[in-house]
PDB file of N, CA and C in Angstrom:
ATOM      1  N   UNK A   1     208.395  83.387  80.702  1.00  0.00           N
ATOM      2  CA  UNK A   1     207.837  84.697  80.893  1.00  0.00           C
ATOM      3  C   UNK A   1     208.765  85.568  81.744  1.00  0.00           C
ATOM      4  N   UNK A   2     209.380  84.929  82.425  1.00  0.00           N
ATOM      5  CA  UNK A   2     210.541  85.718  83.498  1.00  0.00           C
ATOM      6  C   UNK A   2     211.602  85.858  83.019  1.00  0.00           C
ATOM      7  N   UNK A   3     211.789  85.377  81.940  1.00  0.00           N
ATOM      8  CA  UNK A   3     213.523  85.808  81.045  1.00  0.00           C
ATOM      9  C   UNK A   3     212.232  86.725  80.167  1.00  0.00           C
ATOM     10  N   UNK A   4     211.288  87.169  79.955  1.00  0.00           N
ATOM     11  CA  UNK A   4     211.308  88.405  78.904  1.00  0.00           C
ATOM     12  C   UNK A   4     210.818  89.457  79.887  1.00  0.00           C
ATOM     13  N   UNK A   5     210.378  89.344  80.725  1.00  0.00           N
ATOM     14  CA  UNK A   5     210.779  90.108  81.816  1.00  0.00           C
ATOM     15  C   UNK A   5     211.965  90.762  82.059  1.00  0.00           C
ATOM     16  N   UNK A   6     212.617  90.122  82.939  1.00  0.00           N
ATOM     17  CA  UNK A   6     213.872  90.309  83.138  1.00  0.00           C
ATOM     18  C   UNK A   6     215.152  91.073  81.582  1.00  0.00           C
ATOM     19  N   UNK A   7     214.728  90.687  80.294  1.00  0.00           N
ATOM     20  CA  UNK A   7     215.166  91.226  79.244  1.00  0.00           C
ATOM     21  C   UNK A   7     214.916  92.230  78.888  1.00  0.00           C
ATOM     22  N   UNK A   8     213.341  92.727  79.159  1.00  0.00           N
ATOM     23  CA  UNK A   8     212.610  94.072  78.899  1.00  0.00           C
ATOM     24  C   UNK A   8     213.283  95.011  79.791  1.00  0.00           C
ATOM     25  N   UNK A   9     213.461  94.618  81.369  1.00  0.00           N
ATOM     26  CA  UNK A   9     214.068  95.424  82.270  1.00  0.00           C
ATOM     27  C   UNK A   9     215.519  96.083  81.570  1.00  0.00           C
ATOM     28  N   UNK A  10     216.324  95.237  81.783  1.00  0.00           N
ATOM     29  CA  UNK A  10     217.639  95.193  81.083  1.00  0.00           C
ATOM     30  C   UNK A  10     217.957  95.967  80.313  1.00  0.00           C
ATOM     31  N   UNK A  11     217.058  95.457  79.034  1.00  0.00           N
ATOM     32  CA  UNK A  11     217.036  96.720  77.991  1.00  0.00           C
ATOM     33  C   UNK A  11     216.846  98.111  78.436  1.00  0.00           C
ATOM     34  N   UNK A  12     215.698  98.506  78.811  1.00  0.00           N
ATOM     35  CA  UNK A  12     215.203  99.288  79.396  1.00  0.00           C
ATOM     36  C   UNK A  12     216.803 100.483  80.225  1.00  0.00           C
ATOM     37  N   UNK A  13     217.182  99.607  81.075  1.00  0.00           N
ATOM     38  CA  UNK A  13     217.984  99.903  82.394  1.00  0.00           C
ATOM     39  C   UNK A  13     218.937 100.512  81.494  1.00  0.00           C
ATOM     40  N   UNK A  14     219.706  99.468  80.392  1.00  0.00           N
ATOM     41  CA  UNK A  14     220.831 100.504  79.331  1.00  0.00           C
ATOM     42  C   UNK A  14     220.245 101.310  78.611  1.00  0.00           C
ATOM     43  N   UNK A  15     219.577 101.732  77.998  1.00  0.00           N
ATOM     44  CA  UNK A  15     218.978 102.533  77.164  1.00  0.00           C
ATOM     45  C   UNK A  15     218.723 103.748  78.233  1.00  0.00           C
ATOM     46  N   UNK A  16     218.296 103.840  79.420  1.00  0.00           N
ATOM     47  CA  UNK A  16     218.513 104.588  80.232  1.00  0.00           C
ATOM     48  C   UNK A  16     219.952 105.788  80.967  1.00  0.00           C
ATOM     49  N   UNK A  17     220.593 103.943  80.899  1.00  0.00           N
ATOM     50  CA  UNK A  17     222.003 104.235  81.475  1.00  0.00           C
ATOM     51  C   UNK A  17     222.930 104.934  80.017  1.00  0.00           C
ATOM     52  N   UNK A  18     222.694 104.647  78.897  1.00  0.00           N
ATOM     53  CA  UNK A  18     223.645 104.634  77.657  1.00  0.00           C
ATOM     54  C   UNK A  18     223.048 106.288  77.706  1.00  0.00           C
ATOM     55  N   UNK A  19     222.060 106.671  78.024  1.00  0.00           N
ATOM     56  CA  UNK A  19     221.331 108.379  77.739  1.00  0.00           C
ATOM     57  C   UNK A  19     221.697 109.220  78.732  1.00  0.00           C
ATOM     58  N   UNK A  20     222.296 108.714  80.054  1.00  0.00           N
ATOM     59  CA  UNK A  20     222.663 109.472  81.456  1.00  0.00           C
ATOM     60  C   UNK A  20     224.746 109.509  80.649  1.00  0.00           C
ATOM     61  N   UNK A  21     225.171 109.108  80.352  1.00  0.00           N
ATOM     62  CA  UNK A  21     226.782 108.764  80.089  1.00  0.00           C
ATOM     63  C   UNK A  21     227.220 110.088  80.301  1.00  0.00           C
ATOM     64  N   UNK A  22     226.808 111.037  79.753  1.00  0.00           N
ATOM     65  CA  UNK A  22     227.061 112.355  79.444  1.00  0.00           C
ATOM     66  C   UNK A  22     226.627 113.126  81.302  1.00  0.00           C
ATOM     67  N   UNK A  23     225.878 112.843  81.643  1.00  0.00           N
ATOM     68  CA  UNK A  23     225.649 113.458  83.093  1.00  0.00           C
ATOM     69  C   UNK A  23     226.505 112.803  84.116  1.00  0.00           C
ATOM     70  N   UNK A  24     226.538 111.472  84.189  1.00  0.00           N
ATOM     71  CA  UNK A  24     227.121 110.321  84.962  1.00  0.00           C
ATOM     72  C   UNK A  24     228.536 110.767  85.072  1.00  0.00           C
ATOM     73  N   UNK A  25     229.548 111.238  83.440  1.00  0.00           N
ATOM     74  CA  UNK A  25     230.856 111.832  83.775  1.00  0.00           C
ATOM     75  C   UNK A  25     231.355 113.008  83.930  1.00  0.00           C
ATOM     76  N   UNK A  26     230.338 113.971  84.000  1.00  0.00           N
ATOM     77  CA  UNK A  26     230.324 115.277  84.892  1.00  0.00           C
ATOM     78  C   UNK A  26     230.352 115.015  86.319  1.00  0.00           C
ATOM     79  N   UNK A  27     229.017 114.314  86.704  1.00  0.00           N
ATOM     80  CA  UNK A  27     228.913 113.798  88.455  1.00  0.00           C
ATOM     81  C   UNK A  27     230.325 113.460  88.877  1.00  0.00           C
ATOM     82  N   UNK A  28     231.124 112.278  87.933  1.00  0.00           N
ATOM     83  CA  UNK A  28     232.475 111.833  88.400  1.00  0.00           C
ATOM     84  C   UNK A  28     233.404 112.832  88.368  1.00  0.00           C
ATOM     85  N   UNK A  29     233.174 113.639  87.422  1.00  0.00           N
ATOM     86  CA  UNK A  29     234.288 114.776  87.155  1.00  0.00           C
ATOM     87  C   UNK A  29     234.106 116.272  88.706  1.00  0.00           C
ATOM     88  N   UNK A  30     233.133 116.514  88.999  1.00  0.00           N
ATOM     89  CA  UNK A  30     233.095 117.852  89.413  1.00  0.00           C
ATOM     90  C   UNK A  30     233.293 117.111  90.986  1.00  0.00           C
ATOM     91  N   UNK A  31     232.761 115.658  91.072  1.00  0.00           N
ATOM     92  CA  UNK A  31     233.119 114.988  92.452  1.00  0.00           C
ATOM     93  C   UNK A  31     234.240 114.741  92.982  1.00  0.00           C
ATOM     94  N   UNK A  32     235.323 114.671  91.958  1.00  0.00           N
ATOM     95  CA  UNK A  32     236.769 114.466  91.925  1.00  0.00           C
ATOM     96  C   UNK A  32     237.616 115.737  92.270  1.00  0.00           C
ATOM     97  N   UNK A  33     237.064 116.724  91.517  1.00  0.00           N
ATOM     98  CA  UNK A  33     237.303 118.205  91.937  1.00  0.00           C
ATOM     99  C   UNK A  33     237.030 118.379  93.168  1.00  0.00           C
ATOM    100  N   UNK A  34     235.611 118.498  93.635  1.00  0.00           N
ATOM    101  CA  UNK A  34     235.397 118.662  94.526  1.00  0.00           C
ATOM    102  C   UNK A  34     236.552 117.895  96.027  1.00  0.00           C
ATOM    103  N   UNK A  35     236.287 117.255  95.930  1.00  0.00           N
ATOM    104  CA  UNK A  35     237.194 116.255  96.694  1.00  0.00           C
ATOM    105  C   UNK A  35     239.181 116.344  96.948  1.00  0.00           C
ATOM    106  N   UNK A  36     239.531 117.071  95.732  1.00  0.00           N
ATOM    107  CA  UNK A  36     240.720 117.575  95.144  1.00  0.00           C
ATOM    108  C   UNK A  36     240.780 119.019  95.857  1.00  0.00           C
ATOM    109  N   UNK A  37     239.798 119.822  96.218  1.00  0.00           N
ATOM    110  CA  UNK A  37     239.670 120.853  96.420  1.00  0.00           C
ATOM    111  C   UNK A  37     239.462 121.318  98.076  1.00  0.00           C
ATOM    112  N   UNK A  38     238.869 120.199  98.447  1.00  0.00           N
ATOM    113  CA  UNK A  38     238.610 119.724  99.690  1.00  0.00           C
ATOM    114  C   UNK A  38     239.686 119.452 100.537  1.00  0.00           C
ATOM    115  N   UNK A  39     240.561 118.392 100.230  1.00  0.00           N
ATOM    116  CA  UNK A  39     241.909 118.200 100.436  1.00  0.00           C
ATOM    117  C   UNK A  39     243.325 119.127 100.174  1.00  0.00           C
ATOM    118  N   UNK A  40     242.904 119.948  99.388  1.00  0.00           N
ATOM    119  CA  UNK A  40     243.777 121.068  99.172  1.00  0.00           C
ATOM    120  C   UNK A  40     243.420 122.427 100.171  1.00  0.00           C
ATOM    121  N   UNK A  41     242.043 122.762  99.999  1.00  0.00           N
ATOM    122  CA  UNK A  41     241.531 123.373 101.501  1.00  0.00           C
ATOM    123  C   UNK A  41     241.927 123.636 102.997  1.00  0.00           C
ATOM    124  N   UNK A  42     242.223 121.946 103.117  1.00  0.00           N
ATOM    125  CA  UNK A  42     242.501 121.470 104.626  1.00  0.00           C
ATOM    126  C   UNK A  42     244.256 121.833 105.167  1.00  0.00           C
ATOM    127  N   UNK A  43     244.633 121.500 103.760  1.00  0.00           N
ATOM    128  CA  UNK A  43     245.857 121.527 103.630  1.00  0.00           C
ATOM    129  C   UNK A  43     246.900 123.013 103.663  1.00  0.00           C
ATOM    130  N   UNK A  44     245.618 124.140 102.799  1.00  0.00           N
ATOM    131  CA  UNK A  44     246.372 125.535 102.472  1.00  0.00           C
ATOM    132  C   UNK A  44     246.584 126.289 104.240  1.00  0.00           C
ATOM    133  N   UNK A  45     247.987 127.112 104.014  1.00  0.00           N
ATOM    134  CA  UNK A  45     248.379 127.833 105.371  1.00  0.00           C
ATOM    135  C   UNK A  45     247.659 129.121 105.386  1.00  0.00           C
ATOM    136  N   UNK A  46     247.415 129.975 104.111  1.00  0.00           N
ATOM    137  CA  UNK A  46     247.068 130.833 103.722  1.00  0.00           C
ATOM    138  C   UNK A  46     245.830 131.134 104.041  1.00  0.00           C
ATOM    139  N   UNK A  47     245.545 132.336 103.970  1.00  0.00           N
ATOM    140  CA  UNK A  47     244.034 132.169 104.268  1.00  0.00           C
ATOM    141  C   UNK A  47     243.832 132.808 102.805  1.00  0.00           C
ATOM    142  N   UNK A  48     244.455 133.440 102.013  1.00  0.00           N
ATOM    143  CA  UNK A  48     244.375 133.514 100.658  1.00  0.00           C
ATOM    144  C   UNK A  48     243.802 131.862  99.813  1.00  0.00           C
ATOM    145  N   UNK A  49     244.966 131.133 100.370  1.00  0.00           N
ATOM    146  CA  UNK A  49     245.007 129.863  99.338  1.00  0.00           C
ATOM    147  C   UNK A  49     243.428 129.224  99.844  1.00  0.00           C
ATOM    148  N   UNK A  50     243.113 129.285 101.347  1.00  0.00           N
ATOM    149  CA  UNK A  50     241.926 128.732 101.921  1.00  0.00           C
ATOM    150  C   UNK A  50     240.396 129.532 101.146  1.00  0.00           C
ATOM    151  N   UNK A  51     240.525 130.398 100.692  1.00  0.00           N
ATOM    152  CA  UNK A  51     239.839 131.184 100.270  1.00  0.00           C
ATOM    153  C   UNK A  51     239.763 130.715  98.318  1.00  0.00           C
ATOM    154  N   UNK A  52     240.973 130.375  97.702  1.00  0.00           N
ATOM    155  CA  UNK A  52     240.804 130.162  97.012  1.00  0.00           C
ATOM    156  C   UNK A  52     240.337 128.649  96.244  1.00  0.00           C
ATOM    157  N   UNK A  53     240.539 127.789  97.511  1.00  0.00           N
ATOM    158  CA  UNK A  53     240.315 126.201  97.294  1.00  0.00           C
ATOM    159  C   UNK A  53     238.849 126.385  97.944  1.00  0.00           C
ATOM    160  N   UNK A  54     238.308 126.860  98.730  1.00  0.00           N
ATOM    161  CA  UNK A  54     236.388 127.231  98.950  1.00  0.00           C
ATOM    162  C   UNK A  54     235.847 127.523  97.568  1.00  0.00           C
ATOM    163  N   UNK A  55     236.674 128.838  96.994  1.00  0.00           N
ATOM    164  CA  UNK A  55     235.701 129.135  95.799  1.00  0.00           C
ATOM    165  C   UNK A  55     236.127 128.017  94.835  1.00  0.00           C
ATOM    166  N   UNK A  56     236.698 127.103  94.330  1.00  0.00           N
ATOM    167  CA  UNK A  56     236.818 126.007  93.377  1.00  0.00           C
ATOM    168  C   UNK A  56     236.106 124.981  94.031  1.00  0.00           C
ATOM    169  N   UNK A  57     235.956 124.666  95.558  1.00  0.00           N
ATOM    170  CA  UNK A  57     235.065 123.672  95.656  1.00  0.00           C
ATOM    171  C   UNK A  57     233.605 124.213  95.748  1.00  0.00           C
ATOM    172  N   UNK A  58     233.314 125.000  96.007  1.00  0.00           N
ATOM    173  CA  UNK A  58     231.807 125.955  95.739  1.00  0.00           C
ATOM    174  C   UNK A  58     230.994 125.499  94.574  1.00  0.00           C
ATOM    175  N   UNK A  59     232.748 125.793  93.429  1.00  0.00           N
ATOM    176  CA  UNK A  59     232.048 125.886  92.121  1.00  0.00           C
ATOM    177  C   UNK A  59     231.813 124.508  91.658  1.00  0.00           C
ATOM    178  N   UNK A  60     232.402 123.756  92.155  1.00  0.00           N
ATOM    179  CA  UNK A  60     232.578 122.399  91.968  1.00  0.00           C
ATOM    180  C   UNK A  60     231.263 121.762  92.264  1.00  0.00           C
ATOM    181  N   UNK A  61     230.905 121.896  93.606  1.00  0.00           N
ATOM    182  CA  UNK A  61     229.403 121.959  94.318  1.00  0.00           C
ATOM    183  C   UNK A  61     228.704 121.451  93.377  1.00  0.00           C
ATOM    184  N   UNK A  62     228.356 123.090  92.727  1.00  0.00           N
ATOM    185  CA  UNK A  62     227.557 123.516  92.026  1.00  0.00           C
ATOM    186  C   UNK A  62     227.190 122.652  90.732  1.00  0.00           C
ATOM    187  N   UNK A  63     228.513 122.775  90.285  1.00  0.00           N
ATOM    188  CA  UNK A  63     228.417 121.994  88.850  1.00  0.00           C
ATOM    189  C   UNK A  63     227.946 120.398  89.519  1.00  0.00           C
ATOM    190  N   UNK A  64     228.458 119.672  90.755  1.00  0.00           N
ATOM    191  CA  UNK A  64     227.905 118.351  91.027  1.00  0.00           C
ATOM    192  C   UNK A  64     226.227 118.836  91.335  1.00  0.00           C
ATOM    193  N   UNK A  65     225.797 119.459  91.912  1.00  0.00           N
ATOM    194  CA  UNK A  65     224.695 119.667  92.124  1.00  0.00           C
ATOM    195  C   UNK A  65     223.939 119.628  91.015  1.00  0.00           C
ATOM    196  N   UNK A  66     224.493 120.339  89.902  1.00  0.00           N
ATOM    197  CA  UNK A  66     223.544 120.234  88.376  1.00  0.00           C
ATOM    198  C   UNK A  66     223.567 119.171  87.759  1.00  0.00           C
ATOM    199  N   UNK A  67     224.462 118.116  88.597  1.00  0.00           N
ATOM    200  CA  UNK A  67     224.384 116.604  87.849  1.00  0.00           C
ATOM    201  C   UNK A  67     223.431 115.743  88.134  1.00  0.00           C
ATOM    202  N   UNK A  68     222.543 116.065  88.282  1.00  0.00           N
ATOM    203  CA  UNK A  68     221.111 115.581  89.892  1.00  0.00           C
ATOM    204  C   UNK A  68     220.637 114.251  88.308  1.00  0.00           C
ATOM    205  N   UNK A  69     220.666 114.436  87.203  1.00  0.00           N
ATOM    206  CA  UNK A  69     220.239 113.074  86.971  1.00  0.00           C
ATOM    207  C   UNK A  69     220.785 112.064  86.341  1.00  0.00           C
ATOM    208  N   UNK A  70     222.222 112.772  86.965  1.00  0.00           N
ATOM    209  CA  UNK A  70     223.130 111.193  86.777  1.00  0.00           C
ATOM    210  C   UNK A  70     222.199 110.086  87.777  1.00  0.00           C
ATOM    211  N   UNK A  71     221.842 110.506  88.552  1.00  0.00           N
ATOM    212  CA  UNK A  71     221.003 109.550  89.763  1.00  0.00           C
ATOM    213  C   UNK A  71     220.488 109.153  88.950  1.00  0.00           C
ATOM    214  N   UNK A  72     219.496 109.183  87.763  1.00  0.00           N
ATOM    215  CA  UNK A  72     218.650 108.326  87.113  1.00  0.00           C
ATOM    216  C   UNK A  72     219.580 107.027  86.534  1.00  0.00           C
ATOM    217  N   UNK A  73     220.739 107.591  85.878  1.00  0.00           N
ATOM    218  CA  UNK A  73     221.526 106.656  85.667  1.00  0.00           C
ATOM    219  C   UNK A  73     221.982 105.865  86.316  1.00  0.00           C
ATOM    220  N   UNK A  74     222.582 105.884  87.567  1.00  0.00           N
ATOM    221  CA  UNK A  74     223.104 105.332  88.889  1.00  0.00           C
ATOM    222  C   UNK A  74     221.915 104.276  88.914  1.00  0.00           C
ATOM    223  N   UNK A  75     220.678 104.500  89.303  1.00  0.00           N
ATOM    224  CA  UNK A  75     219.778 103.542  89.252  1.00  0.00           C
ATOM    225  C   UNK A  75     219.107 102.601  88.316  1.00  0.00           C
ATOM    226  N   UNK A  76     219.538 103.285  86.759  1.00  0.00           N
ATOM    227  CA  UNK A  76     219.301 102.102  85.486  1.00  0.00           C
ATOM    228  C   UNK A  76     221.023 101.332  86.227  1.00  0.00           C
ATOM    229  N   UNK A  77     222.138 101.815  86.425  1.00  0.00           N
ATOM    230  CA  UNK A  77     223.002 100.919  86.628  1.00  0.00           C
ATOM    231  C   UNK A  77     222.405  99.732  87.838  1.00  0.00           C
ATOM    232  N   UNK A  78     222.337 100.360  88.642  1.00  0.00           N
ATOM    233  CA  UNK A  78     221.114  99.306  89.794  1.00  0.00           C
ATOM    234  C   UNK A  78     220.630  98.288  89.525  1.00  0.00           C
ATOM    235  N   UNK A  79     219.504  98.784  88.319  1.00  0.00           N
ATOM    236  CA  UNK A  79     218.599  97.840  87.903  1.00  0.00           C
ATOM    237  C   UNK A  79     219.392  96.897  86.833  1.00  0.00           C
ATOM    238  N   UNK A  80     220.413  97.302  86.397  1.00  0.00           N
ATOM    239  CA  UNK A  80     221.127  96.620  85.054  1.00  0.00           C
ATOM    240  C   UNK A  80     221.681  95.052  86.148  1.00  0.00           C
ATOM    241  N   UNK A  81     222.040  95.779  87.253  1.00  0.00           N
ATOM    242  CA  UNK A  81     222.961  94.504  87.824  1.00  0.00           C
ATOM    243  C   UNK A  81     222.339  93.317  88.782  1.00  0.00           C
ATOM    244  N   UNK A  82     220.693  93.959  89.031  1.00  0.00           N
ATOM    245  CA  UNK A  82     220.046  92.922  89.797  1.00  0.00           C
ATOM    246  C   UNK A  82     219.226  92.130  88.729  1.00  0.00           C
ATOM    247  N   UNK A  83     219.143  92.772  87.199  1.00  0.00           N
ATOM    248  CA  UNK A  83     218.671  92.063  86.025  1.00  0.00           C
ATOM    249  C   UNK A  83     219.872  90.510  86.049  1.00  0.00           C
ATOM    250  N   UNK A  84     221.001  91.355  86.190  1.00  0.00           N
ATOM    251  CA  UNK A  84     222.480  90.298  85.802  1.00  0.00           C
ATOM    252  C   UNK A  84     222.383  88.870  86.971  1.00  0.00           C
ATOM    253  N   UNK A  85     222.207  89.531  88.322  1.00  0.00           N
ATOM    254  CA  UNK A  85     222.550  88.519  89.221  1.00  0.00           C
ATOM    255  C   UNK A  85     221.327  87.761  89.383  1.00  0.00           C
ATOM    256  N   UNK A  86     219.996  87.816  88.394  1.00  0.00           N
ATOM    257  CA  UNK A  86     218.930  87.143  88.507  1.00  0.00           C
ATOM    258  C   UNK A  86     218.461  86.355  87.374  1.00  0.00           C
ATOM    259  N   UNK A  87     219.645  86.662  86.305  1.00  0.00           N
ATOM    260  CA  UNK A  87     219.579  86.451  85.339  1.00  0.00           C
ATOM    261  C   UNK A  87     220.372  85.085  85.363  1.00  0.00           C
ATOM    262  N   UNK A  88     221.660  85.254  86.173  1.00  0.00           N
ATOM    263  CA  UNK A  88     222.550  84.191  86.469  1.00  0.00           C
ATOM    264  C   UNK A  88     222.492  83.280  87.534  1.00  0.00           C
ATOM    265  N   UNK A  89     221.369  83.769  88.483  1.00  0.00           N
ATOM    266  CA  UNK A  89     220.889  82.768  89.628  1.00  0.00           C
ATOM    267  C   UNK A  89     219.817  81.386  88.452  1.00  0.00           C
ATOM    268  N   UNK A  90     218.749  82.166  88.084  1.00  0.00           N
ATOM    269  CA  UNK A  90     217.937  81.450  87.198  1.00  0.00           C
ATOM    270  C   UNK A  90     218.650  80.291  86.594  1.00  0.00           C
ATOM    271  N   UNK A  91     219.836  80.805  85.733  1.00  0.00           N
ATOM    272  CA  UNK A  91     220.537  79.703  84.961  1.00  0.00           C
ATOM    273  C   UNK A  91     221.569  78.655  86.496  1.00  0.00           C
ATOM    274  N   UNK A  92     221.719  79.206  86.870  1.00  0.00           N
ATOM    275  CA  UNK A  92     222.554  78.086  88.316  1.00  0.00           C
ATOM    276  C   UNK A  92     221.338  77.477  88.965  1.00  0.00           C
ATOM    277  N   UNK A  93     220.010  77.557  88.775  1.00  0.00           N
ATOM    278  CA  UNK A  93     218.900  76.954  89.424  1.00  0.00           C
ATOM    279  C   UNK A  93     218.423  75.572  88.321  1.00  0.00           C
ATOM    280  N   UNK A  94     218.317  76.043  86.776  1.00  0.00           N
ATOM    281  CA  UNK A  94     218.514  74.983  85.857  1.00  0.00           C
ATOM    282  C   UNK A  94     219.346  73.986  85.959  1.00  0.00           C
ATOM    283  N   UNK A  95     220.572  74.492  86.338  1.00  0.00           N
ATOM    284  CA  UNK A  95     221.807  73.401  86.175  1.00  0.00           C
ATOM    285  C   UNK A  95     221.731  72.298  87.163  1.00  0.00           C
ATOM    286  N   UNK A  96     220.972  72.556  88.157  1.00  0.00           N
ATOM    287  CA  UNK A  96     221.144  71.427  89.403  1.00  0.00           C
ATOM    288  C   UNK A  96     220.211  70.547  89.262  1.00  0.00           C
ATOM    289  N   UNK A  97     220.028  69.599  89.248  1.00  0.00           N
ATOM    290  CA  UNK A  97     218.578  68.618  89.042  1.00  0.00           C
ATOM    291  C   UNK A  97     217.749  68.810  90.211  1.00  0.00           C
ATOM    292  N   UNK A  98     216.645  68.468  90.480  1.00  0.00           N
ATOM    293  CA  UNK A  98     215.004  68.608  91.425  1.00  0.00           C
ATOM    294  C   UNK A  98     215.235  67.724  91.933  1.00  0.00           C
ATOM    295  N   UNK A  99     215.422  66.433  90.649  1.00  0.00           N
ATOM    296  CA  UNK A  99     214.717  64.817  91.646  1.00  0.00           C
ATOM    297  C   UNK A  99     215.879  64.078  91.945  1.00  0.00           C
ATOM    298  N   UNK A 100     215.784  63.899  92.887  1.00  0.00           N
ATOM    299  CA  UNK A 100     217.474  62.667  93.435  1.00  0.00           C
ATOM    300  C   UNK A 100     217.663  61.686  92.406  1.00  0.00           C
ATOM    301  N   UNK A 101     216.325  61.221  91.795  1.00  0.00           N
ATOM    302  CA  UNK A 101     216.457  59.958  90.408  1.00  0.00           C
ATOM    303  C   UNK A 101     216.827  59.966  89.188  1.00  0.00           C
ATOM    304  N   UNK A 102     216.865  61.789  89.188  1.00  0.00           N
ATOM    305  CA  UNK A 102     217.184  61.766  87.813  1.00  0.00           C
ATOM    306  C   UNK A 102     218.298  61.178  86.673  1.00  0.00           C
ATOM    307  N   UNK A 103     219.178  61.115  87.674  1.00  0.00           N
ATOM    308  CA  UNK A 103     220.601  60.532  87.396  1.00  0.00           C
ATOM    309  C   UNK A 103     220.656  59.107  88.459  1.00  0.00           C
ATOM    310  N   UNK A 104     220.115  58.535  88.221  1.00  0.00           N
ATOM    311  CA  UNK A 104     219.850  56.673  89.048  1.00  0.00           C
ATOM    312  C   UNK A 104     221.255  55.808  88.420  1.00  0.00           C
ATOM    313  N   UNK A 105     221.311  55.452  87.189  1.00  0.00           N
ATOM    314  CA  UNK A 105     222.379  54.578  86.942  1.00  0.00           C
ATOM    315  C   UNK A 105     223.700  55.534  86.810  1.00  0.00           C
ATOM    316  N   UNK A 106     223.867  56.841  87.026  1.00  0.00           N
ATOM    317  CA  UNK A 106     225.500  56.975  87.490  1.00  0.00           C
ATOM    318  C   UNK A 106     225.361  56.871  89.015  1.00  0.00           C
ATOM    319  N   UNK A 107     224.562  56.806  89.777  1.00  0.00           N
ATOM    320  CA  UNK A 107     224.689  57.080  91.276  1.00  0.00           C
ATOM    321  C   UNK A 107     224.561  55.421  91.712  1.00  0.00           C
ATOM    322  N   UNK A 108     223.876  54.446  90.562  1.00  0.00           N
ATOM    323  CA  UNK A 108     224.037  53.292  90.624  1.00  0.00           C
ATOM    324  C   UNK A 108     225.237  52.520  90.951  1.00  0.00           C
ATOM    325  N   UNK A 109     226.039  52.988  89.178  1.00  0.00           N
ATOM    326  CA  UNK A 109     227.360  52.626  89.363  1.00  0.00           C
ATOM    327  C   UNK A 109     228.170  53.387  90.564  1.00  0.00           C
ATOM    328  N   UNK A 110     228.604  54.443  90.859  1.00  0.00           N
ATOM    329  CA  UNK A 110     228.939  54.805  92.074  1.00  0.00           C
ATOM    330  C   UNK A 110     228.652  53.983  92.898  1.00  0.00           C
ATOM    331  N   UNK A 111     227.447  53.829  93.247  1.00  0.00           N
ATOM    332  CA  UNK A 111     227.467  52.544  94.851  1.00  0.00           C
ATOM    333  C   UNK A 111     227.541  51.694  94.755  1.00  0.00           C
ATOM    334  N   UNK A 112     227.431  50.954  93.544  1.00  0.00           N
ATOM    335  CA  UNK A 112     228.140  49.752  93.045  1.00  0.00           C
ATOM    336  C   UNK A 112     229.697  49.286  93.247  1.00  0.00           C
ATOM    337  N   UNK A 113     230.698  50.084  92.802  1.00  0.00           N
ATOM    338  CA  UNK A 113     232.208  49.918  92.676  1.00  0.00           C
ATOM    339  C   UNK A 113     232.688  50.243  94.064  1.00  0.00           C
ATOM    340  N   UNK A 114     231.752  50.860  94.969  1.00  0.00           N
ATOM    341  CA  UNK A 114     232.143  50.730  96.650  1.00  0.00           C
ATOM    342  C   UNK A 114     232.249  49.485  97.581  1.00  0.00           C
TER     343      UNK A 114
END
């Protein structure tokens, strides 16, 4: 019941994330600007050039500001990766045996040939 759980999520989380793609690389794009613009800012002697790296990061802002639901995406990515690392704990919890007996005659032979 907890792997169709965990599968429903999943699904869910990309089908989410695969519908944000288009917002998600604006957010990266106008953040990069921004940031580009920022650093060019700090940098200009001018108060022309300072004036002109404000209004590109302004606009930059702006356009990140209108990216408000890449966040939805950001958080199907979230949910995609705590689906993954619970998905892969589960299977590393199978692999180890419960009962010390389960494996008796290799742990036999082992204390045997000592």
């Amino acid at each position: 019941m907890k792997k169709i759980a965990l599968f429903l999520l999943g699904a869910v989380s990309l089908i989410v994330l695969l519908t944000q793609v288009g917002s998600l690389i604006g957010l990266i794009v106008s953040l990069a600007i921004l940031y580009f613009a920022f650093k060019r800012f700090n940098r200009a002697d001018s108060t022309g050039g300072k004036v002109l790296w404000a209004i590109v990061g302004i606009i930059a802002l702006c356009f990140s500001i209108s990216n408000v639901p890449a966040i939805i995406g950001i958080v199907a990515l979230v949910g995609l990766y705590f689906v993954y690392k619970a998905w892969n704990n589960e299977k590393a919890a199978v692999r180890q045996p419960s009962d010390p007996f389960d494996h008796f005659e290799k742990e036999w032979k082992e204390f045997s040939h000592k």
